[in-house]
N, C-alpha and C. Protein backbone atom coordinates (compact mmCIF):
# COMPACT_ATOMS: atom_id res chain seq x y z
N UNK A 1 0.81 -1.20 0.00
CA UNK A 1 0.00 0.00 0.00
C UNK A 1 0.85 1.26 0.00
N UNK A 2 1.83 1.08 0.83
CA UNK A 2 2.86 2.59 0.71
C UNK A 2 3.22 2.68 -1.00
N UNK A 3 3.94 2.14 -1.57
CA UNK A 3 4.59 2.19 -2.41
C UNK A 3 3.46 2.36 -3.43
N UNK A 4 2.38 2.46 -3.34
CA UNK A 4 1.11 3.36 -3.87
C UNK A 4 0.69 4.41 -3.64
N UNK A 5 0.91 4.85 -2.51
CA UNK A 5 1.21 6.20 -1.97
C UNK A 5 1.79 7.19 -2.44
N UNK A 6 2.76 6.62 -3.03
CA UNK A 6 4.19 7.37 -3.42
C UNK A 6 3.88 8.06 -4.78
N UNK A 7 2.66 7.80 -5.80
CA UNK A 7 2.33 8.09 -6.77
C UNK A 7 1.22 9.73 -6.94
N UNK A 8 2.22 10.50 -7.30
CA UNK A 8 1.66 11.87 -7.24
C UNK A 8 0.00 11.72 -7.52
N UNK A 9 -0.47 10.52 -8.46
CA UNK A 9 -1.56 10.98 -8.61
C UNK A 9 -2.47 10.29 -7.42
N UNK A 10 -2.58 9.89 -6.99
CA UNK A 10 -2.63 9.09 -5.49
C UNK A 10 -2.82 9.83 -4.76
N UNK A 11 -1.92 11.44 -4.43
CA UNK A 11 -2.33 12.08 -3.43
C UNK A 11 -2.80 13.19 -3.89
N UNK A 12 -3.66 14.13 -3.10
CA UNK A 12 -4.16 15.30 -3.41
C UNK A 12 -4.18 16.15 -2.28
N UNK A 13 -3.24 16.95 -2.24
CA UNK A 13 -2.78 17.98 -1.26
C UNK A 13 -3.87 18.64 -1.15
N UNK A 14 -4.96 19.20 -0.23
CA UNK A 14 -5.43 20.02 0.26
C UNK A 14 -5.34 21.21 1.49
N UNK A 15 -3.55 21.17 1.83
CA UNK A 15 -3.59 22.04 2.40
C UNK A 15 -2.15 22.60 2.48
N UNK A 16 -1.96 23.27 3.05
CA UNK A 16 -0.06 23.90 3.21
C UNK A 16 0.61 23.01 4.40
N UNK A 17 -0.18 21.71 5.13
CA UNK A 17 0.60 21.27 6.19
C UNK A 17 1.90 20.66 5.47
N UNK A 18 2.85 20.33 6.50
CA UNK A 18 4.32 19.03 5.64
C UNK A 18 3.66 17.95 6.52
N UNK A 19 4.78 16.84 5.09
CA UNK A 19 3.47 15.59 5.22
C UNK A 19 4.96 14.72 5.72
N UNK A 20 5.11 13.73 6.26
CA UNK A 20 5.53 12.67 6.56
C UNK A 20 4.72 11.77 6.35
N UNK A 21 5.67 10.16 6.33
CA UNK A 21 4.84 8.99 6.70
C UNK A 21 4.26 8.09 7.72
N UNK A 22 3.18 8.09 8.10
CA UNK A 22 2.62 7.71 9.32
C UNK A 22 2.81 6.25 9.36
N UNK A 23 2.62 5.74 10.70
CA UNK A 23 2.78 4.27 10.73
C UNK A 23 1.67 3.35 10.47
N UNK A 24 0.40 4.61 10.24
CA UNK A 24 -0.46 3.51 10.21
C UNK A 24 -1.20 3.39 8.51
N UNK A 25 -0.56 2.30 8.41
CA UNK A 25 -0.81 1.53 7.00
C UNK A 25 0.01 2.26 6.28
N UNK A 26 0.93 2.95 6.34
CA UNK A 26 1.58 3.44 5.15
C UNK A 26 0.84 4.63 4.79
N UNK A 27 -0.05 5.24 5.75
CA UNK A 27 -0.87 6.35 5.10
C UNK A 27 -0.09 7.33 5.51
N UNK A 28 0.29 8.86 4.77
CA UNK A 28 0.57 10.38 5.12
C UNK A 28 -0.12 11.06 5.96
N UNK A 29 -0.02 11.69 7.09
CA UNK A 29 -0.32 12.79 7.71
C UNK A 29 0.63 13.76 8.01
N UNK A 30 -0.47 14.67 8.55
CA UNK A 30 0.63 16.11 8.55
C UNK A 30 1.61 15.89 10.25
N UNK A 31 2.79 16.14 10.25
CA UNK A 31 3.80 16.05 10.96
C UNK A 31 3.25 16.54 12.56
N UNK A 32 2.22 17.79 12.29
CA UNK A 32 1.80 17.95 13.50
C UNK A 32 0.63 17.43 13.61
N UNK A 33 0.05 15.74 13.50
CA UNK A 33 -1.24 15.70 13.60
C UNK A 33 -1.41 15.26 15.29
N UNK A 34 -0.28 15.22 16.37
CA UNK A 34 -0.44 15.28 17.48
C UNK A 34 -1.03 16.39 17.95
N UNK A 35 -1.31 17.44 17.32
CA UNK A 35 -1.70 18.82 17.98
C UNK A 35 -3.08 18.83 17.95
N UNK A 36 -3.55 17.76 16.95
CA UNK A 36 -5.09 17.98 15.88
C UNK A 36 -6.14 16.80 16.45
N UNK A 37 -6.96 16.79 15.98
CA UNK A 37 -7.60 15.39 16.29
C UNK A 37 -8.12 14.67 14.86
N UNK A 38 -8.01 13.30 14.33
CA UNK A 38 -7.71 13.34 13.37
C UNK A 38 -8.81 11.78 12.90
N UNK A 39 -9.77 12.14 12.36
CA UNK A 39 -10.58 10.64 12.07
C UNK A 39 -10.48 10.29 10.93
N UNK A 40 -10.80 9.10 10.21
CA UNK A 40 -10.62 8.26 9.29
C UNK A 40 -11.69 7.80 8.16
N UNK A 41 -12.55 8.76 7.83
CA UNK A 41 -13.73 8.27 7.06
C UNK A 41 -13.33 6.49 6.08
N UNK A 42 -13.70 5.43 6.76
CA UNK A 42 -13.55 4.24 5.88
C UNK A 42 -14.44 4.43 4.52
N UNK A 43 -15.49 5.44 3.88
CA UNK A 43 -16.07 5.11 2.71
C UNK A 43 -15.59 5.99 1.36
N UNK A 44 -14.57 7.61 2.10
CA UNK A 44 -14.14 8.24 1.15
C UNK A 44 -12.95 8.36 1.52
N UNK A 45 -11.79 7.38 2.15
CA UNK A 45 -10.74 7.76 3.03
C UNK A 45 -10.29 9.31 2.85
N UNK A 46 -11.34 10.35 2.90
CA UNK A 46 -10.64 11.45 4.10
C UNK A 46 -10.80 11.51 5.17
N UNK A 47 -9.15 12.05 5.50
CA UNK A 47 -8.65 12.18 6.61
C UNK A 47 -9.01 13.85 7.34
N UNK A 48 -9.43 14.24 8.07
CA UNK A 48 -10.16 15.31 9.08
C UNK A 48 -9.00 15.69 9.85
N UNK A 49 -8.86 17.06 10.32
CA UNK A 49 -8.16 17.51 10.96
C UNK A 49 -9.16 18.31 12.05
N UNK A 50 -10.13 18.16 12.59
CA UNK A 50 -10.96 18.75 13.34
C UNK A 50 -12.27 19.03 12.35
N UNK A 51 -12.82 20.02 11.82
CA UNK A 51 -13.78 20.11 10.61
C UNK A 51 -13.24 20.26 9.41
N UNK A 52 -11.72 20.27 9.35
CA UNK A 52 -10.92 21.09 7.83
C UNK A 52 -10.86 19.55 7.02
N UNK A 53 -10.78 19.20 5.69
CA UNK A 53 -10.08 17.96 5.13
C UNK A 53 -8.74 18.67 5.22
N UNK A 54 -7.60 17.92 5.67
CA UNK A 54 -6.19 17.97 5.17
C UNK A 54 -5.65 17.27 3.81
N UNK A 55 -6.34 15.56 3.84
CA UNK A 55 -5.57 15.73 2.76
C UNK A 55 -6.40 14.44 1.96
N UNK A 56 -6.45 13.83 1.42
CA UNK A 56 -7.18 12.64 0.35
C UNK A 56 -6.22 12.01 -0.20
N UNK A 57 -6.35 10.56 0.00
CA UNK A 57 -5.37 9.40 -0.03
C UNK A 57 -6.63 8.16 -0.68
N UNK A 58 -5.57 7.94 -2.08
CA UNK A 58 -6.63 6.66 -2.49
C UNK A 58 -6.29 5.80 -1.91
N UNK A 59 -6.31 4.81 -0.71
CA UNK A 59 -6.02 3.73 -0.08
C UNK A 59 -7.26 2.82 -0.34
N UNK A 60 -8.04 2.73 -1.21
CA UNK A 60 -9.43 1.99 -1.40
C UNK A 60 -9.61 1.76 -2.52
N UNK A 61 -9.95 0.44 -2.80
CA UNK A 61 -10.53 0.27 -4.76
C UNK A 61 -11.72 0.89 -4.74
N UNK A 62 -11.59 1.23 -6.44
CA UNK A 62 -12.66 2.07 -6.73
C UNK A 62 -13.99 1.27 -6.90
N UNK A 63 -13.20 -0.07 -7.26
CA UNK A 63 -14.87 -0.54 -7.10
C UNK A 63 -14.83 -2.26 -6.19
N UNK A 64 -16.01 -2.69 -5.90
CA UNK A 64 -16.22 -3.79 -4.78
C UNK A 64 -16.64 -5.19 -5.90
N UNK A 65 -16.78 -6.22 -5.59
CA UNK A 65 -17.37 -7.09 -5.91
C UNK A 65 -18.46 -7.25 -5.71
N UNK A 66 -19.53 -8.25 -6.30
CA UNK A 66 -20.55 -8.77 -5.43
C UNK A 66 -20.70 -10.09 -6.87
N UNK A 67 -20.94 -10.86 -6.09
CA UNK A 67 -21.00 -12.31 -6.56
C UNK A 67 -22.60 -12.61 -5.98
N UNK A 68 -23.30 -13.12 -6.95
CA UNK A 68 -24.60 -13.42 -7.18
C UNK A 68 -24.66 -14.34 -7.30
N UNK A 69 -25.27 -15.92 -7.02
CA UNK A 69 -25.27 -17.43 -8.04
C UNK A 69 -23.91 -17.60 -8.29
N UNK A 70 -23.83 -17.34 -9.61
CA UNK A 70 -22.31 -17.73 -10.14
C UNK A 70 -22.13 -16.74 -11.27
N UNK A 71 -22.57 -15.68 -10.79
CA UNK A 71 -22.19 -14.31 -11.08
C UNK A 71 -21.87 -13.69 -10.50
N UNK A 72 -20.46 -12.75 -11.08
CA UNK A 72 -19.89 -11.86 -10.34
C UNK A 72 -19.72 -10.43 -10.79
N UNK A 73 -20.37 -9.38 -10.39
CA UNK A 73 -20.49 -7.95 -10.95
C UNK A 73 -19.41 -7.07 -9.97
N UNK A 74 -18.94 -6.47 -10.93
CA UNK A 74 -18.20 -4.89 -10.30
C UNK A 74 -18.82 -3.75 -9.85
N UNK A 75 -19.31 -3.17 -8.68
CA UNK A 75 -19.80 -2.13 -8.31
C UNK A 75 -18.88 -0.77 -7.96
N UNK A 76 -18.97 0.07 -8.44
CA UNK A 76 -18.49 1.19 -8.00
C UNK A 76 -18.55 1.33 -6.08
N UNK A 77 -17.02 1.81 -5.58
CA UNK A 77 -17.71 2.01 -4.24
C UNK A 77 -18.96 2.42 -3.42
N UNK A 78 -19.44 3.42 -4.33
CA UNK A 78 -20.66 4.36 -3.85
C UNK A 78 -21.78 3.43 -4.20
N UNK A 79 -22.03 2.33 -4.37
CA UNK A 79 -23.18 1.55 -4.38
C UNK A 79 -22.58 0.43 -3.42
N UNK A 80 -21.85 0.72 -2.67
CA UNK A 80 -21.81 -0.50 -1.30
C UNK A 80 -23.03 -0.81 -0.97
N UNK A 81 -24.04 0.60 -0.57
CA UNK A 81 -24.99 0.25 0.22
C UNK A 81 -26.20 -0.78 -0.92
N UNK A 82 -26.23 -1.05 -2.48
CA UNK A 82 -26.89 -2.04 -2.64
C UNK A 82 -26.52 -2.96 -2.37
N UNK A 83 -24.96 -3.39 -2.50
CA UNK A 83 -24.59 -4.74 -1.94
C UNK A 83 -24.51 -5.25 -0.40
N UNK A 84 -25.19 -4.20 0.38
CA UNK A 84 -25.15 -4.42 1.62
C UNK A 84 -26.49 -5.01 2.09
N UNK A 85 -27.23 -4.39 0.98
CA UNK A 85 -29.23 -4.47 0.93
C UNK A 85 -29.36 -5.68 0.50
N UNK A 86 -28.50 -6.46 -0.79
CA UNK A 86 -28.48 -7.58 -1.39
C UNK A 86 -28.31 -8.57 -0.12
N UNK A 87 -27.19 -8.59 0.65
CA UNK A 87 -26.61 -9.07 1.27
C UNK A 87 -27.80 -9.32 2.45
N UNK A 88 -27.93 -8.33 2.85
CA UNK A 88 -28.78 -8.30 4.21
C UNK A 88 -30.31 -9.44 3.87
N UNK A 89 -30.88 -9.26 2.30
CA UNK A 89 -31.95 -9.94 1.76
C UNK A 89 -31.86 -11.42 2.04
N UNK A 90 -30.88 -11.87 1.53
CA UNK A 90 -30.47 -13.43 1.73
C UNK A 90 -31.37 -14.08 2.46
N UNK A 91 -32.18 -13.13 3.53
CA UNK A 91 -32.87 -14.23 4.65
C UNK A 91 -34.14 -14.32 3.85
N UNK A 92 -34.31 -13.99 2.68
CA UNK A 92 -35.59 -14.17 2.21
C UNK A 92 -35.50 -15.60 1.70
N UNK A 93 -34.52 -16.29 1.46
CA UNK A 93 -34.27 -17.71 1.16
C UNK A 93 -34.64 -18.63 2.06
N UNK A 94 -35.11 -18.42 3.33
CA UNK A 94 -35.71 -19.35 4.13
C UNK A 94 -36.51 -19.41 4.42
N UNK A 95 -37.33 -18.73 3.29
CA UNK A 95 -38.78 -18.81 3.89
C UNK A 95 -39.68 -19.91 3.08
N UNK A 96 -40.24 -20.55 3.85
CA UNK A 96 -40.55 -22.00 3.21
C UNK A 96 -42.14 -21.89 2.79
N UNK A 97 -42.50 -22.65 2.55
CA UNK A 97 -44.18 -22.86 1.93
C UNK A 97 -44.85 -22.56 3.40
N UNK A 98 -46.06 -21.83 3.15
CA UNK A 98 -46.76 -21.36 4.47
C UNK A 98 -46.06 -20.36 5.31
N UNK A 99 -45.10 -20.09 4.60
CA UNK A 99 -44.29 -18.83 6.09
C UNK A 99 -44.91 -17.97 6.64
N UNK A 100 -46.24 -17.54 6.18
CA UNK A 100 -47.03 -16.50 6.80
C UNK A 100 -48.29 -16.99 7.52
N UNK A 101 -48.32 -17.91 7.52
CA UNK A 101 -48.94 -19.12 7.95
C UNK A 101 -50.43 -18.80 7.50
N UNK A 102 -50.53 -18.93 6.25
CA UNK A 102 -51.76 -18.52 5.77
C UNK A 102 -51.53 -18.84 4.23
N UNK A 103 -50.64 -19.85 3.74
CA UNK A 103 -50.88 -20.55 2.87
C UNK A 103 -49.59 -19.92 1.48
N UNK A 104 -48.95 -18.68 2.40
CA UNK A 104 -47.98 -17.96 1.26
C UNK A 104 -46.88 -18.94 0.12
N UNK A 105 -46.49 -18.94 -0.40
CA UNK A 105 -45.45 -20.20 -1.66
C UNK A 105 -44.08 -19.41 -0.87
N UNK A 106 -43.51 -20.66 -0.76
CA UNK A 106 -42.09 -20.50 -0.70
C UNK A 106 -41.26 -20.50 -1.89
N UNK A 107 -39.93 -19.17 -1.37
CA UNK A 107 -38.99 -18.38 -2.13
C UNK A 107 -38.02 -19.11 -3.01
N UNK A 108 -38.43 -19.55 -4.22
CA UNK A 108 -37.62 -20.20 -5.36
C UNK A 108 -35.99 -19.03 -5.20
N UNK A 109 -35.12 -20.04 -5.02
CA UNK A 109 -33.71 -19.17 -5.50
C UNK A 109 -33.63 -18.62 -6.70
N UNK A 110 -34.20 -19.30 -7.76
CA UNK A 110 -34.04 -18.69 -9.18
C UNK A 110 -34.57 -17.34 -9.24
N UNK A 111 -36.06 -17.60 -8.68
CA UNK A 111 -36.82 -16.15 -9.07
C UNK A 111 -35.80 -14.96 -8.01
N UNK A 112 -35.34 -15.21 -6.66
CA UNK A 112 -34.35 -14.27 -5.76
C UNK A 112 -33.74 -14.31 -6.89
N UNK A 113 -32.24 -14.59 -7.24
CA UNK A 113 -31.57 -14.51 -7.89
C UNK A 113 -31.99 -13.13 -8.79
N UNK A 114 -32.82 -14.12 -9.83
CA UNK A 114 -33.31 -12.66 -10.43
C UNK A 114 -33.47 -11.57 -10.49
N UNK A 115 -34.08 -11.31 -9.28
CA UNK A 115 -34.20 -10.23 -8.77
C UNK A 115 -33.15 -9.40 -8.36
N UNK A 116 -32.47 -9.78 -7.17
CA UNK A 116 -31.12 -9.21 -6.94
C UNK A 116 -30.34 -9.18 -8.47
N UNK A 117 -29.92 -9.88 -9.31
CA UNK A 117 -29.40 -9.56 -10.65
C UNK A 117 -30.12 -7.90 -11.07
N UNK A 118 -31.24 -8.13 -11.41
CA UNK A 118 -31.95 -7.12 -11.80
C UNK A 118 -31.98 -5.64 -11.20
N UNK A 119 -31.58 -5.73 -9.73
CA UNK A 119 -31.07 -4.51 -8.82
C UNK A 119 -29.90 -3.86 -9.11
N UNK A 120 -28.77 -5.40 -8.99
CA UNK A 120 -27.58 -4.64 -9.63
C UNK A 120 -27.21 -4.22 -10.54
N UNK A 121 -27.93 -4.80 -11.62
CA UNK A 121 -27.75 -4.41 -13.36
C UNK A 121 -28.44 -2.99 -13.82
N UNK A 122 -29.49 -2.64 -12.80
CA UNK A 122 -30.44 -1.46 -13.34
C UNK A 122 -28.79 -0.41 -12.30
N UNK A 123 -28.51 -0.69 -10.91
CA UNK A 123 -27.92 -0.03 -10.24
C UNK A 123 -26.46 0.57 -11.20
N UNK A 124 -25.90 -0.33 -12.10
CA UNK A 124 -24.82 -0.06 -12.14
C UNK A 124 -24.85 0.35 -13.46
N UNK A 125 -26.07 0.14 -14.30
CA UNK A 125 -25.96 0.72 -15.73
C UNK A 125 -27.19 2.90 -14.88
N UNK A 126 -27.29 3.01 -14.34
CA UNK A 126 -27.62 4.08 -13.54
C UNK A 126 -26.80 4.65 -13.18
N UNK A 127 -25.65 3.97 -12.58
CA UNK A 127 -24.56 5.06 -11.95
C UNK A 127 -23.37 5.45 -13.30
N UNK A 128 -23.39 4.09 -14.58
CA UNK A 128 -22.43 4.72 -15.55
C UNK A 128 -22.71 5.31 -16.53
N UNK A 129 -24.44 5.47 -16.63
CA UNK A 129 -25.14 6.49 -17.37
C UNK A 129 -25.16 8.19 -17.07
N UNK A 130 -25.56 7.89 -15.61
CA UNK A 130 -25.87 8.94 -15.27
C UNK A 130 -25.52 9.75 -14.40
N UNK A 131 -24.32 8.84 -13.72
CA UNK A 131 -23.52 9.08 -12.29
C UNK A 131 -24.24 9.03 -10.81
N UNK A 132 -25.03 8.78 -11.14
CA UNK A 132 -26.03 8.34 -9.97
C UNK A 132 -26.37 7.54 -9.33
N UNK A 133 -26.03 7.55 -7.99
CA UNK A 133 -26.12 6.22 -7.09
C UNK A 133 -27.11 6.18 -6.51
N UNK A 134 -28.39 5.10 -6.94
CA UNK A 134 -29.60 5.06 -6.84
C UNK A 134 -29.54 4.58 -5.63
N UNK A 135 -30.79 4.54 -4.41
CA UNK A 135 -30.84 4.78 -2.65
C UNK A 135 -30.87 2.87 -3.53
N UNK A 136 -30.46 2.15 -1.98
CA UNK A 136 -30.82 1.02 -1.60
C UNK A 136 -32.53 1.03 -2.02
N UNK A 137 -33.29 -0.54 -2.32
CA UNK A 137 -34.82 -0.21 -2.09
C UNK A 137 -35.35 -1.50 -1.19
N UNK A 138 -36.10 -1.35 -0.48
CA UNK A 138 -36.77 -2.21 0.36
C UNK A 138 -37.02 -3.73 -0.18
N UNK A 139 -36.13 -5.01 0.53
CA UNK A 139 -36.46 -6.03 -0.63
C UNK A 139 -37.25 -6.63 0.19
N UNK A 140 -38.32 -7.44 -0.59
CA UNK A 140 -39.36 -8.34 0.37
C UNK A 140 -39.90 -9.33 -0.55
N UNK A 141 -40.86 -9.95 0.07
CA UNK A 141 -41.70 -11.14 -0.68
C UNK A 141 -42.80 -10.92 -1.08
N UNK A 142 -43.13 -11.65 -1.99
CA UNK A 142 -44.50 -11.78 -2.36
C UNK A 142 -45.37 -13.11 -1.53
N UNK A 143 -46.57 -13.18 -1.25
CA UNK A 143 -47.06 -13.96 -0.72
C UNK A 143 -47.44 -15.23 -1.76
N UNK A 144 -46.86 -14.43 -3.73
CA UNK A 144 -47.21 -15.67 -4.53
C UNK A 144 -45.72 -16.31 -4.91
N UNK A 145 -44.63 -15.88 -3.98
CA UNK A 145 -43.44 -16.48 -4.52
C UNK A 145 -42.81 -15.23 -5.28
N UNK A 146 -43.45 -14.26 -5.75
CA UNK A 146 -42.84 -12.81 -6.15
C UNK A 146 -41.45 -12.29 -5.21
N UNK A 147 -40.75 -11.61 -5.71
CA UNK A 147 -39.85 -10.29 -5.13
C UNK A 147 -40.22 -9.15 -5.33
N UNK A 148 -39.99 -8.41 -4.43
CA UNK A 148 -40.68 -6.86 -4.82
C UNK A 148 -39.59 -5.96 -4.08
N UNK A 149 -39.08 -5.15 -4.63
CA UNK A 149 -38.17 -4.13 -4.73
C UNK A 149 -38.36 -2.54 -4.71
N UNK A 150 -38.74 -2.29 -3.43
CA UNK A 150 -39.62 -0.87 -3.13
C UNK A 150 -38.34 0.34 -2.62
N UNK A 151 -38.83 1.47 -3.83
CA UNK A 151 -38.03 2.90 -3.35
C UNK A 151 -39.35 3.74 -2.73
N UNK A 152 -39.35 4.44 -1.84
CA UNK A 152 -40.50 5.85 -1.17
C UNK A 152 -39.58 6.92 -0.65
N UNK A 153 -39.61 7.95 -2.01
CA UNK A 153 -38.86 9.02 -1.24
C UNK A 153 -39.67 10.26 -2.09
N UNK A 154 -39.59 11.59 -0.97
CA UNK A 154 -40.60 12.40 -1.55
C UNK A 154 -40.97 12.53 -2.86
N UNK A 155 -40.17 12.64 -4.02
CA UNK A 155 -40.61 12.84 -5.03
C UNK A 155 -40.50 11.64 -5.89
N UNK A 156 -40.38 10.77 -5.52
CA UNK A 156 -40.11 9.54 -6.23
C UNK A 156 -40.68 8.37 -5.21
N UNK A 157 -41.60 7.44 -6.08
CA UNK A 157 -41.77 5.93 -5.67
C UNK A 157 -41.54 5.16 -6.74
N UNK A 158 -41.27 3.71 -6.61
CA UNK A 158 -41.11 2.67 -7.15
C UNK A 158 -41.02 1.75 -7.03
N UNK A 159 -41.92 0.78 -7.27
CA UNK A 159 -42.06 -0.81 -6.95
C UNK A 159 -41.36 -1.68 -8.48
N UNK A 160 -40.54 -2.50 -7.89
CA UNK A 160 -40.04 -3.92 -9.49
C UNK A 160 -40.56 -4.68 -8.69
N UNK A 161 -41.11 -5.99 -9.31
CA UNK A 161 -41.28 -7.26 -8.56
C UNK A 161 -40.93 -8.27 -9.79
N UNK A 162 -40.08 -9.09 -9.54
CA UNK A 162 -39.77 -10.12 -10.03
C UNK A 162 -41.00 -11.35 -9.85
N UNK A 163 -42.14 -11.77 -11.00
CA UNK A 163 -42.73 -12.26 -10.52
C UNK A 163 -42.14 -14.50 -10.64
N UNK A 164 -43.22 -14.57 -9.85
CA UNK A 164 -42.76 -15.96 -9.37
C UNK A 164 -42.97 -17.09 -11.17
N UNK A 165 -41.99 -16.67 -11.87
CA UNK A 165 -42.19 -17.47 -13.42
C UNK A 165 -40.79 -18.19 -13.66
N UNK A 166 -41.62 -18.95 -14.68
CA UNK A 166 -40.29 -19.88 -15.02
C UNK A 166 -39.55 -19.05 -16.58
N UNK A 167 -40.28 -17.56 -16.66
CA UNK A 167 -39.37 -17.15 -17.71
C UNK A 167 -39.05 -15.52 -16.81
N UNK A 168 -38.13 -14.88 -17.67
CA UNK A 168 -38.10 -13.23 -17.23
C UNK A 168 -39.27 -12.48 -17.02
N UNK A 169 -40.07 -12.28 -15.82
CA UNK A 169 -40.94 -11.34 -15.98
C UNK A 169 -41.25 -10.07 -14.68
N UNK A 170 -40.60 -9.21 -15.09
CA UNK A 170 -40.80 -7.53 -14.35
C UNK A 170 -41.42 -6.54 -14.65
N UNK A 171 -42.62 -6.23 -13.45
CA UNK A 171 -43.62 -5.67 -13.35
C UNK A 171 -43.09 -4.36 -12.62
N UNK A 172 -43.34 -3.26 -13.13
CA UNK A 172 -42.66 -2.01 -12.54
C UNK A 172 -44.10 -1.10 -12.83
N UNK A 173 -43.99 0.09 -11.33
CA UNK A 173 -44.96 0.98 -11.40
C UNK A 173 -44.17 2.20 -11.00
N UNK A 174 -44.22 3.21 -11.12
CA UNK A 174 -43.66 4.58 -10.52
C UNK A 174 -44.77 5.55 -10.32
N UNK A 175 -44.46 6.21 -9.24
CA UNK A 175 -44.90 7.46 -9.25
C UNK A 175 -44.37 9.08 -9.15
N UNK A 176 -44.74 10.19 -8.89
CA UNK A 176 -44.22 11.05 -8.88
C UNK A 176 -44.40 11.76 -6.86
N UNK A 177 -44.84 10.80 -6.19
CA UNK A 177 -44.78 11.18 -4.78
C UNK A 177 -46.34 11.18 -4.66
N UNK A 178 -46.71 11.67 -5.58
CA UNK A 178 -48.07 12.54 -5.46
C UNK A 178 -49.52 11.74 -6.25
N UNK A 179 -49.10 9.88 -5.92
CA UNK A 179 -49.83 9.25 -6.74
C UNK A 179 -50.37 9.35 -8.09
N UNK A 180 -49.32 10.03 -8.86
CA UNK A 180 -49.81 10.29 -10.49
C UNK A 180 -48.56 9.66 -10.76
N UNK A 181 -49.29 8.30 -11.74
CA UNK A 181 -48.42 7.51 -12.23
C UNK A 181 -47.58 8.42 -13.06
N UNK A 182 -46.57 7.98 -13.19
CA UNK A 182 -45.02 8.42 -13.94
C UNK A 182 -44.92 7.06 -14.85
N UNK A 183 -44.78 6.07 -14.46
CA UNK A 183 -43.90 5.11 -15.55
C UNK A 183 -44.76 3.48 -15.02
N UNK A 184 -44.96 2.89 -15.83
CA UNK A 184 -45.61 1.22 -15.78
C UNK A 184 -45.22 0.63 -17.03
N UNK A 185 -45.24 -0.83 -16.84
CA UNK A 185 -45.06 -1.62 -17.52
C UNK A 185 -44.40 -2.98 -17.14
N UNK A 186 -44.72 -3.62 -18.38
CA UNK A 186 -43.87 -5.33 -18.05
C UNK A 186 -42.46 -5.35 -18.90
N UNK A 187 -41.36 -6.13 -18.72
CA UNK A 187 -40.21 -6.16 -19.13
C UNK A 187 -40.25 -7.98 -19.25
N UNK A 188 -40.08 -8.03 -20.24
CA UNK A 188 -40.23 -10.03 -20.36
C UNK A 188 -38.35 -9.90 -20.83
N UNK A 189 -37.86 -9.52 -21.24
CA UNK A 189 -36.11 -9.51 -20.90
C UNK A 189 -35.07 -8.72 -19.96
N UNK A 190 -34.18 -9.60 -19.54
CA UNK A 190 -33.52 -9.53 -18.66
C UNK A 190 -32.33 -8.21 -19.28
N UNK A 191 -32.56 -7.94 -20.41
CA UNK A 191 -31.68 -6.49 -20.76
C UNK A 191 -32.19 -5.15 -19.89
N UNK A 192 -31.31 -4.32 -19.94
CA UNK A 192 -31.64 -2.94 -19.53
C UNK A 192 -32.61 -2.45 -20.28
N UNK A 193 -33.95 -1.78 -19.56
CA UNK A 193 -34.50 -1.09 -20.44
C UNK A 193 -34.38 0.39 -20.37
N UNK A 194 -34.20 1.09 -21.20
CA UNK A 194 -33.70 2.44 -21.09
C UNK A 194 -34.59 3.08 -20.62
N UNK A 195 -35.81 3.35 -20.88
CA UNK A 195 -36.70 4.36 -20.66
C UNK A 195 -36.86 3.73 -18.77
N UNK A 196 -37.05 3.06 -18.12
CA UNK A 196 -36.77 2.54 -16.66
C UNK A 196 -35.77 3.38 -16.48
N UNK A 197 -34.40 2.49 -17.08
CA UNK A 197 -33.00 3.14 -16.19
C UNK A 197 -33.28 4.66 -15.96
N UNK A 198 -33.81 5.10 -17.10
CA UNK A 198 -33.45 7.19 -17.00
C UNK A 198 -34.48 7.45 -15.92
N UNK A 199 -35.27 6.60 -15.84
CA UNK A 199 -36.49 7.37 -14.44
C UNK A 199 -35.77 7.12 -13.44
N UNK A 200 -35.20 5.67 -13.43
CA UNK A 200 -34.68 5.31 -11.85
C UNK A 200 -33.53 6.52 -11.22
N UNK A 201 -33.41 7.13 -11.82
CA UNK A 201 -31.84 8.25 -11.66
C UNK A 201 -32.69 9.10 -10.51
N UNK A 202 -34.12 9.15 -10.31
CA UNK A 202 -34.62 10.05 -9.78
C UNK A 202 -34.83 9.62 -8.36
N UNK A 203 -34.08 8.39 -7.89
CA UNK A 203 -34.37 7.30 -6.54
C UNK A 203 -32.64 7.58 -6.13
């Protein structure tokens, strides 16, 4: 990691302090950061000198993994938090026939799968379209074996549900906050659909 450091474009001086090398990890701080108090943001590693940034150090890949099935996608850092939402979902896989005890179908992996695919693929063709890192959205079940994939934020709603089929099929509704539909329709392929992606920029 030091000897990455060392690469002018790597660092970005933001201030007039002198920099030495610190012991911890090979990262730079300023010589007097005993005087300062000094925290560590883990998601944009800047480094704080009380409220000032001192200085910005790439010590972090730019982008994360996430492995799906036996798929594996590249996410930009700034969409951790879908792969954290993906991640956290997983428990929807144990839910068996009757889980609501009222007769609900238990959660086919294929149709999950799907779904989560379909989060990350809309997520990451969104952020290299448009630079936009769409919010996490609420993942849950359907009581027919469905996924449903809910955003609610003032000016924007949106439901996907992956329904419970043995081919591609996504049911999407939007609104504009204010219950006047914005965008509907079915998607029977697993491609990006454009006119979706450009609304989703608004979540």
């Amino acid at each position: 990691m030091a000897n990455s450091l060392k690469n002018v474009e790597d660092i970005i001086k933001l201030s007039n302090y002198p920099w030495k090398w610190g012991k911890e990890q090979g990262i730079m701080f300023p010589e007097d950061r005993e005087q300062g108090y000094y925290t560590k943001n883990p998601l944009t590693d800047y480094v704080r000198r009380d409220s000032r940034i001192v200085y910005l150090v790439s010590t972090k890949p730019s982008q994360i993994s996430l492995k799906i099935d036996n798929r594996t996608f590249l996410l930009d850092n700034r969409l951790l938090h879908i792969r954290d939402a993906i991640n956290e979902s997983k428990s929807l896989l144990e839910l068996k026939e009757d889980w609501d005890e009222d007769g609900a179908v238990a959660i086919d992996p294929i149709i999950y799968y799907k779904a989560v695919e379909t989060l990350t693929e809309y997520s990451i063709n969104v952020f290299n379209v448009y630079n936009v890192a769409i919010d996490s959205p609420y993942i849950s079940a359907g009581r027919d074996g469905s996924i449903n994939m809910e955003w609610n934020k003032p000016n924007a709603t949106l439901l996907l549900t992956i329904l419970n089929s043995p081919n591609f099929n996504l049911h999407y509704y939007g609104d504009d906050g204010n219950n006047n539909t914005v965008i509907k329709g079915i998607i029977n392929e697993p491609s990006i659909n454009e006119d979706l992606s450009h609304w989703m920029r608004k979540l």
